[in-house]
Protein backbone atom coordinates (compact mmCIF):
# COMPACT_ATOMS: atom_id res chain seq x y z
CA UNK A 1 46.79 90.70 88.30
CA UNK A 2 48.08 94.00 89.31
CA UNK A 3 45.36 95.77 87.55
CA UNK A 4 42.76 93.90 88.77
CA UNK A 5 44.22 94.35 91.91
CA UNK A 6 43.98 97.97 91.32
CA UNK A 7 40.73 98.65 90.39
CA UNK A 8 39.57 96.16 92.74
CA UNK A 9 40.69 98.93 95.18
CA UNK A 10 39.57 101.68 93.19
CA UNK A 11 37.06 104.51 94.98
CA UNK A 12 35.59 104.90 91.16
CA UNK A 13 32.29 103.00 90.48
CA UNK A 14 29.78 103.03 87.64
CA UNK A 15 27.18 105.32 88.38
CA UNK A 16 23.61 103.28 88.81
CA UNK A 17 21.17 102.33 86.21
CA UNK A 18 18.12 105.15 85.97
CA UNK A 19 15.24 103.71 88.04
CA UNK A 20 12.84 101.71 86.03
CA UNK A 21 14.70 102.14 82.75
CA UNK A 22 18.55 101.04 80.66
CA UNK A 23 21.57 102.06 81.97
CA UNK A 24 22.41 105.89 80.01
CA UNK A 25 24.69 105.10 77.00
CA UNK A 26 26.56 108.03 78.25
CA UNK A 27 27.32 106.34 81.84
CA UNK A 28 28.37 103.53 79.77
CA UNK A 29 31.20 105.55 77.74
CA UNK A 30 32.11 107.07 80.69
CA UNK A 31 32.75 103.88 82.77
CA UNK A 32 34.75 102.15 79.73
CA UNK A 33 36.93 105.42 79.15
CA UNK A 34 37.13 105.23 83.22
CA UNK A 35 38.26 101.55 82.87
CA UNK A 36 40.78 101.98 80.09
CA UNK A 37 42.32 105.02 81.66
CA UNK A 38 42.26 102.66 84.85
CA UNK A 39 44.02 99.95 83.05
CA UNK A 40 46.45 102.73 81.28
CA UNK A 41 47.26 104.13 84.84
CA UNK A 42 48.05 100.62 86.35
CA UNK A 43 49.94 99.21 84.06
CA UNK A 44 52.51 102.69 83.87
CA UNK A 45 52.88 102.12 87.77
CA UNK A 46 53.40 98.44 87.55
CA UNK A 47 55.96 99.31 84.43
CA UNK A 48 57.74 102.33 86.79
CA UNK A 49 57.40 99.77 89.89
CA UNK A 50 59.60 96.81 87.67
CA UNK A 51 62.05 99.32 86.22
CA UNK A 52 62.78 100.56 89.74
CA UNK A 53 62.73 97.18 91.36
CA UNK A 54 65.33 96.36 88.69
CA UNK A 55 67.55 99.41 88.93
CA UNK A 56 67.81 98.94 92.13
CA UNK A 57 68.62 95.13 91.85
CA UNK A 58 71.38 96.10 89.26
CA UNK A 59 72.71 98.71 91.70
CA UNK A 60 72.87 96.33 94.51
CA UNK A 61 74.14 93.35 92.16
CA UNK A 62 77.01 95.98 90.79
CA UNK A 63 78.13 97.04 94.44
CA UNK A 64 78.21 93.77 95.76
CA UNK A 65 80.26 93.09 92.52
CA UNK A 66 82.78 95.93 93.36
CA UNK A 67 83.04 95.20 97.03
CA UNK A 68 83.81 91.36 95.90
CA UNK A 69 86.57 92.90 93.51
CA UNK A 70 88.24 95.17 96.35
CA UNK A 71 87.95 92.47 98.79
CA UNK A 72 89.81 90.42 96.18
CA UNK A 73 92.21 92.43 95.39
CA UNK A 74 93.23 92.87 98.90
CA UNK A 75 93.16 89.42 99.73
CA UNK A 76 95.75 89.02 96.64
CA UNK A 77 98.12 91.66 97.77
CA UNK A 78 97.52 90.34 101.25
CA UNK A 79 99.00 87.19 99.63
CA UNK A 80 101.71 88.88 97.17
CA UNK A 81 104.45 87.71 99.87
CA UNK A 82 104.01 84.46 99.64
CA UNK A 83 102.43 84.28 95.90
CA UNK A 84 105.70 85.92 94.09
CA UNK A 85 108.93 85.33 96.76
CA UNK A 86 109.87 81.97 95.61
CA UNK A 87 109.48 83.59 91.80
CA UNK A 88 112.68 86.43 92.47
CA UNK A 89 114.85 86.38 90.18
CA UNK A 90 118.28 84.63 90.89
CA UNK A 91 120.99 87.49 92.14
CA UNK A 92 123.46 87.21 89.01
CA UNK A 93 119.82 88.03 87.04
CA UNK A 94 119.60 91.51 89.41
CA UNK A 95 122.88 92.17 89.18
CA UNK A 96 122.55 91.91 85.41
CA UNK A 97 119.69 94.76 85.67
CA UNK A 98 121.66 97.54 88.18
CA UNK A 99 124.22 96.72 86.14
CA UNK A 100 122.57 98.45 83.28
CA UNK A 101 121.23 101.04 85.50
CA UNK A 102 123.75 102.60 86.93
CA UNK A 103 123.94 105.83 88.62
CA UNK A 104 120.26 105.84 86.90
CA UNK A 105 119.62 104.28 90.00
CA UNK A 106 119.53 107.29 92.12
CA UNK A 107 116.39 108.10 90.45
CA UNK A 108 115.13 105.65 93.12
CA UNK A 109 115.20 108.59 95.87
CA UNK A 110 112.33 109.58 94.26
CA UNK A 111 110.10 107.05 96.23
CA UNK A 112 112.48 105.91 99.00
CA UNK A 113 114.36 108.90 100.39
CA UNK A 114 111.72 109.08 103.22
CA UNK A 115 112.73 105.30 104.38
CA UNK A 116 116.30 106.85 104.16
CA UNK A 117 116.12 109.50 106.56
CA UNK A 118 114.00 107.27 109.01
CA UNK A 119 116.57 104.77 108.84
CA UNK A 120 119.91 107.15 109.39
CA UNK A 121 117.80 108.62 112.90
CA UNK A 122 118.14 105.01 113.79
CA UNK A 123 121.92 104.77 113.08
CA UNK A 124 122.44 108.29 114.92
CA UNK A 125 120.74 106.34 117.97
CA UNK A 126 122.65 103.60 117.12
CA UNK A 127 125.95 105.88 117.23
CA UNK A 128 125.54 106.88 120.51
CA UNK A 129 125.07 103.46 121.71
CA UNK A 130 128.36 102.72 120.56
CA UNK A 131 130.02 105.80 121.76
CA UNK A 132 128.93 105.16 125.37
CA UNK A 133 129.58 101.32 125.62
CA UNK A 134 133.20 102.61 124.97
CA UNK A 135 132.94 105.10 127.14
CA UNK A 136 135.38 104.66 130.09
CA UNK A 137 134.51 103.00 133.15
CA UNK A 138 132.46 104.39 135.26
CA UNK A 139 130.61 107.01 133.34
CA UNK A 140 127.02 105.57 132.71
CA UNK A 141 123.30 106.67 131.27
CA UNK A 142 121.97 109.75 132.74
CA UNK A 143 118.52 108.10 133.46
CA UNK A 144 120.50 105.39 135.25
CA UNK A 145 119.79 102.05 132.80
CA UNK A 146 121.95 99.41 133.57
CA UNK A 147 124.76 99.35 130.80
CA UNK A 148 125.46 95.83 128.73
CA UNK A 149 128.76 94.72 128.56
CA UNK A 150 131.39 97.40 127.48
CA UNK A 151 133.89 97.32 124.76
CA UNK A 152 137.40 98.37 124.74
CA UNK A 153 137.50 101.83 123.10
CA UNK A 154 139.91 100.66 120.67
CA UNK A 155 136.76 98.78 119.10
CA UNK A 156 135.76 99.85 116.08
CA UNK A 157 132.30 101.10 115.72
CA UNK A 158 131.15 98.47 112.48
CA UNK A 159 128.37 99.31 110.24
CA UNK A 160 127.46 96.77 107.61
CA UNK A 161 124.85 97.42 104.71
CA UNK A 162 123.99 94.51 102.36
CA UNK A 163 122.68 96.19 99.15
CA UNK A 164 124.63 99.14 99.07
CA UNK A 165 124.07 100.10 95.26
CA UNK A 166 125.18 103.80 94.38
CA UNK A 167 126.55 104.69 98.18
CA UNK A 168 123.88 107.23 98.94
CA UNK A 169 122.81 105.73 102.04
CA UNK A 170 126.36 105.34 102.87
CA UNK A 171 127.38 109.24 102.48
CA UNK A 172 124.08 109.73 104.69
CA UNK A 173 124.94 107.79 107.57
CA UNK A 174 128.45 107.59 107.52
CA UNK A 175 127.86 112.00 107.23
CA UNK A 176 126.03 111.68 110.49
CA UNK A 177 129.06 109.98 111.98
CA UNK A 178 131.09 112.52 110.99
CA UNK A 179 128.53 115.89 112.35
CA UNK A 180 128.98 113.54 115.48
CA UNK A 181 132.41 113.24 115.43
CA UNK A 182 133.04 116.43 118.10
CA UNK A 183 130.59 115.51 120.31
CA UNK A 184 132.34 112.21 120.61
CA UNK A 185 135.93 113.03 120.88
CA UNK A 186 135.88 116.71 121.79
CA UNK A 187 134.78 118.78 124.63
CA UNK A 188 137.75 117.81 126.93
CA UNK A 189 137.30 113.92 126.90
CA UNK A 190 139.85 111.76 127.28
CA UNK A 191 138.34 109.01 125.38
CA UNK A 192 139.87 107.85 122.57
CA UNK A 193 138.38 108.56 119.06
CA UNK A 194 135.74 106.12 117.63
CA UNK A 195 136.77 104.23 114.69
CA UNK A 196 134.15 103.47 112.08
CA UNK A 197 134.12 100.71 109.73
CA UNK A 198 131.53 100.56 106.78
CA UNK A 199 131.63 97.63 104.89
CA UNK A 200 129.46 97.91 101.69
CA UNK A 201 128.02 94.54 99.89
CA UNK A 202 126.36 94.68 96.35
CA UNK A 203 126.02 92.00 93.70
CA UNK A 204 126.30 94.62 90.82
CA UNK A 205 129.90 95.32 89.81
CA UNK A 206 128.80 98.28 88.33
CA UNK A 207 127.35 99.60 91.45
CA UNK A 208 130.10 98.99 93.44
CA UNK A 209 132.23 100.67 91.58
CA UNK A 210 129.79 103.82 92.22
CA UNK A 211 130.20 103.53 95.33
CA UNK A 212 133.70 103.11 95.46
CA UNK A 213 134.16 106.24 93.53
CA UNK A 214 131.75 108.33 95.81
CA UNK A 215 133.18 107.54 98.98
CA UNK A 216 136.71 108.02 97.69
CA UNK A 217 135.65 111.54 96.86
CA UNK A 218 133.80 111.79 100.40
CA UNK A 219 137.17 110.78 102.61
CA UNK A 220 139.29 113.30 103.09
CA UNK A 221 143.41 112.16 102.53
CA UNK A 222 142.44 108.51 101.54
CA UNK A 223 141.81 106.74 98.67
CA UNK A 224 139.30 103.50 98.27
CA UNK A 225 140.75 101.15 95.85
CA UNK A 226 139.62 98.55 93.44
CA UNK A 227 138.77 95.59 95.27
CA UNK A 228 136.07 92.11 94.38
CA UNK A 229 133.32 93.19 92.85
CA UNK A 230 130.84 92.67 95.68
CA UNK A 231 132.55 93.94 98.42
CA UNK A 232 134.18 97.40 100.01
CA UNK A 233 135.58 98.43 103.63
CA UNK A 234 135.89 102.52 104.09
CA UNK A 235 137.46 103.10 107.78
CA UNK A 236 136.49 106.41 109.34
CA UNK A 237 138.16 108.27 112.13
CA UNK A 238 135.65 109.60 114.23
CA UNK A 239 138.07 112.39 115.36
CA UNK A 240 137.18 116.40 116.99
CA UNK A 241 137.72 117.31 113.52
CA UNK A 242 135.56 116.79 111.36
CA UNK A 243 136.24 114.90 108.11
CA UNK A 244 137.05 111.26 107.51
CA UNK A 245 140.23 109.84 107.02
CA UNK A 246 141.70 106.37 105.51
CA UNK A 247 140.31 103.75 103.60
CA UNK A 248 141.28 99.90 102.72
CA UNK A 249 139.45 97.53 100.44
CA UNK A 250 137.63 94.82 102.15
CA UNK A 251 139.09 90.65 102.01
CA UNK A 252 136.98 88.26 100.51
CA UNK A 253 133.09 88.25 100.77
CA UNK A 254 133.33 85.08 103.07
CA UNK A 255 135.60 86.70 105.78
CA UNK A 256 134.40 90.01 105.76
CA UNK A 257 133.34 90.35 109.74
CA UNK A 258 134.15 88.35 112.66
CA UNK A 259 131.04 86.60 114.31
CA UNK A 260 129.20 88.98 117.41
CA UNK A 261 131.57 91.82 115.77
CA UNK A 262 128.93 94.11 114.04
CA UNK A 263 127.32 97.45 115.91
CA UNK A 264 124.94 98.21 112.74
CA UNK A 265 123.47 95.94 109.70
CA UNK A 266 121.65 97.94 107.44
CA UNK A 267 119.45 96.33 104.59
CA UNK A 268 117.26 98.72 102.71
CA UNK A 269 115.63 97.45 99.28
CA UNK A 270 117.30 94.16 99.04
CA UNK A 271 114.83 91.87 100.52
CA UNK A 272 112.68 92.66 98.22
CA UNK A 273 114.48 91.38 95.38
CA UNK A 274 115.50 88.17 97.13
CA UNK A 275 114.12 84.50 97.28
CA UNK A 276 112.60 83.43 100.89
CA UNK A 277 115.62 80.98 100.95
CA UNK A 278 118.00 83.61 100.39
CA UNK A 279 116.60 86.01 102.21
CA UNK A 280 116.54 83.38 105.07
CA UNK A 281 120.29 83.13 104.66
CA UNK A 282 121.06 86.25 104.79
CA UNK A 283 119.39 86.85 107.89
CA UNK A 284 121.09 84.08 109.63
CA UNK A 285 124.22 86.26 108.35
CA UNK A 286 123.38 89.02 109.81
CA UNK A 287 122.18 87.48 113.61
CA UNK A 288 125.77 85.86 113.34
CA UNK A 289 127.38 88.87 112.49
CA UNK A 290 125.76 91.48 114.96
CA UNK A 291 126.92 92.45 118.76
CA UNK A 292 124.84 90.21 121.27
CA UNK A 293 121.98 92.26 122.71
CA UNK A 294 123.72 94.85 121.23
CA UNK A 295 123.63 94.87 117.58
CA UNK A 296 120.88 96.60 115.40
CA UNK A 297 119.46 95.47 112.29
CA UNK A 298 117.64 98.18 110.25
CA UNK A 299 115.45 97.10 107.17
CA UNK A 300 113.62 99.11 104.41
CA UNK A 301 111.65 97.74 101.78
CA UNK A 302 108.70 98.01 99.41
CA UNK A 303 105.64 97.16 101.35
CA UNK A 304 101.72 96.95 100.67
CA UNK A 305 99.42 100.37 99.95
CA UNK A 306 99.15 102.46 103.00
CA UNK A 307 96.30 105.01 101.01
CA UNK A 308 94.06 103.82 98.57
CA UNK A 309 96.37 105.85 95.73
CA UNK A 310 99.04 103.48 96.93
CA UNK A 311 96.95 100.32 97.21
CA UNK A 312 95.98 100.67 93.46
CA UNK A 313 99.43 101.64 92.28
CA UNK A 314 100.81 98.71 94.79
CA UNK A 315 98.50 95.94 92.66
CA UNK A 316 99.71 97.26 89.45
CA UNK A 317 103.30 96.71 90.88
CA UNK A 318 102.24 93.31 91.65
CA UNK A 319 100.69 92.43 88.37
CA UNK A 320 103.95 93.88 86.67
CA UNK A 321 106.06 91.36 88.41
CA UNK A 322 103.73 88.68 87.76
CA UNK A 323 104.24 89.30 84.36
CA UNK A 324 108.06 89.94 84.66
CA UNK A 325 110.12 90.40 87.73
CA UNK A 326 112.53 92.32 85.46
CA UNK A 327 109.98 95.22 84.94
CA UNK A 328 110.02 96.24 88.57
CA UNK A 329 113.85 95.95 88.78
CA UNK A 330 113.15 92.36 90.51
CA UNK A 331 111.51 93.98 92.97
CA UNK A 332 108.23 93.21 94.72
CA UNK A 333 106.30 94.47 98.26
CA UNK A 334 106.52 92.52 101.02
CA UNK A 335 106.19 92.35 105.14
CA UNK A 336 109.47 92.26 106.75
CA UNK A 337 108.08 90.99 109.81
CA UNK A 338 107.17 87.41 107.78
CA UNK A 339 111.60 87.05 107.95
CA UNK A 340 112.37 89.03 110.90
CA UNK A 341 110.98 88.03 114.08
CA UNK A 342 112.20 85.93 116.96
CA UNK A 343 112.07 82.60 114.84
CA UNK A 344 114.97 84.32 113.19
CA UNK A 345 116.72 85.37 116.46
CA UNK A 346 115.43 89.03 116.32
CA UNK A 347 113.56 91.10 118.73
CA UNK A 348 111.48 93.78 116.55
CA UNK A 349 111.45 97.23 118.30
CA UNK A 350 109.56 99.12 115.63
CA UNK A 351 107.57 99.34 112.55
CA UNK A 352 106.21 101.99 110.82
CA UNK A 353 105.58 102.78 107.18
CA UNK A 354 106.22 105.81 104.71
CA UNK A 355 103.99 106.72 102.11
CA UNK A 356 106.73 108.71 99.12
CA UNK A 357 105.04 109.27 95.52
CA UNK A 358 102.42 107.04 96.15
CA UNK A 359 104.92 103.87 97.32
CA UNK A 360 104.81 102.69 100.27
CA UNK A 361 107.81 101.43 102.32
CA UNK A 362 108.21 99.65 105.32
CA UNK A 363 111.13 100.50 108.05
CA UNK A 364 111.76 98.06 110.62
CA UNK A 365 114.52 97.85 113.36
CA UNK A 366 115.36 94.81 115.26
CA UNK A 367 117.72 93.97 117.76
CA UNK A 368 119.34 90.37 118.47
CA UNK A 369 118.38 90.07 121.86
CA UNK A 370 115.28 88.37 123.26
């Protein structure tokens, strides 16, 4: 039909028979040759025509296939949070794996010392907090803020960290205590030094014991000693000079902090690893435990692709602990904000995400008012 079509439309026509005679035999060749190379001529452009038509319906058919597959892929990571909590593994099971790892572990820096340093500039704001709501009467905030309720300056500044594996975090902040220990108790104040209390919780033995060993090193003229497992207190003097001084081993993981008692709770790469009903409960710990209005709560954790490097390397994270949670280290991204929001007595003040060898982590902090 096309090539009827065609030559229906054609300008070419047989020339006209000689008058009063036969058509010329040679007209006649010509108009078959002129018909066949006609037919020829149609039939290449209706071939070209399909194989374009169907190149470009395989084109369209394999984008729309690709943008399907991206838009499913980020609907399944968008998902990953609620797909694989409920499937952690059980804490004795992750304790099992740092365990093993050891002071391997450090090797984690490599993708979450960015979180690190975001989250010790909140505990340096979080320091000074504490340093002027035991300040003595009468001296307030430059700008003029109205102060909530002061503490006695015999109140020890407490710092809490759930998770605290080989102590690095813990030399970092607990360091920036100490650079801040002059501006605190020197320059002619009268105001007594700030006492610091870290207590460190972890549910490997093995990294406890790191961490014992590394902050017995760090404290000058104290000593940490062997305590439970899971649990370590290292008090600071926050004196005009610098260095830290004394150290006790923490009571049992049940009694560890009085209720409203806690300036700081840090929780950086645990909640990851965690059940939702765990890391529910631990939550509700740390609300309990934290300074009304007051108290700060400062997460890190794995978190969804930022750039499309990490977005790719995020779902093969995912499909790793789909397979086995014990190939990630238990570990899996999620969105802190899913636990931590004012159903869970917390006020978020800030988000924002880091982007470290193509991992992506999310640091959140979160007061307990509002």
């Amino acid at each position: 039909m096309r090539v009827a079509a065609i030559r229906g439309t054609g300008a070419r026509t047989a020339a006209p028979p000689a008058t009063g005679g036969s058509p010329s035999p040679t007209n006649g060749r010509a108009a078959a040759a002129a018909d066949a190379a006609a037919n020829a001529t149609a039939e290449a452009a209706a071939d070209a025509a399909d194989e374009a038509t169907a190149k470009a319906a395989a084109d369209a058919a394999d984008e729309a296939t690709a943008r399907s597959a991206v838009d499913g892929t980020a609907a399944w990571l968008g998902g990953a949070a609620t797909l694989f909590v409920d499937g952690a593994l059980p804490a004795e099971a992750v304790g099992r794996i740092y365990d093993g790892m050891g002071a391997w572990q450090d090797l984690e820096a490599l993708y979450t010392d960015a979180a690190a340093a975001a989250v010790a500039e909140q505990f340096k704001g979080a320091h000074r907090l504490a340093v002027a709501l035991r300040a003595p009467p009468g001296k307030a905030p430059a700008d003029g803020r109205a102060m909530p309720r002061r503490l006695p300056a015999s109140e020890p500044f407490r710092v809490v960290e759930a998770g605290c594996g080989t102590g690095r975090l813990a030399l970092r902040v607990l360091g920036e205590v100490s650079a801040a220990a002059p501006a605190a108790g020197g320059g002619g104040s009268t105001a007594a030094p700030l006492t610091v209390e870290y207590l460190g919780l972890e549910v490997s033995e093995t990294m406890a014991d790191i961490t014992r060993e590394r902050l017995a090193k760090a404290v000058a003229g104290g000593s940490v000693q062997r305590g439970t497992p899971q649990s370590l207190r290292v008090v600071l003097q926050d004196a005009s000079a610098p260095g830290w001084v004394g150290a006790s081993v923490g009571r049992a993981a049940d009694a560890l902090v009085a209720p409203g008692s806690v300036d700081v709770f840090v929780v950086t790469y645990v909640l990851d690893a965690m059940p939702e009903a765990r890391i529910r409960a631990l939550l509700a710990q740390a609300r309990m435990a934290l300074r009304p209005h007051t108290g700060l709560l400062l997460v890190a954790c794995l978190s969804f692709g930022a750039t499309p490097f990490a977005d790719a390397l995020t779902a093969a994270w995912v499909a790793a602990y789909g397979i086995s949670p014990a190939l990630v280290c238990g570990c899996r991204p999620l969105e802190a904000e899913a636990f931590v929001n004012p159903a869970s007595g917390f006020a978020v003040r800030g988000v924002h995400y880091v982007t470290q060898m193509g991992l992506t982590s999310q640091v959140l902090v979160a007061t307990t008012e509002g």
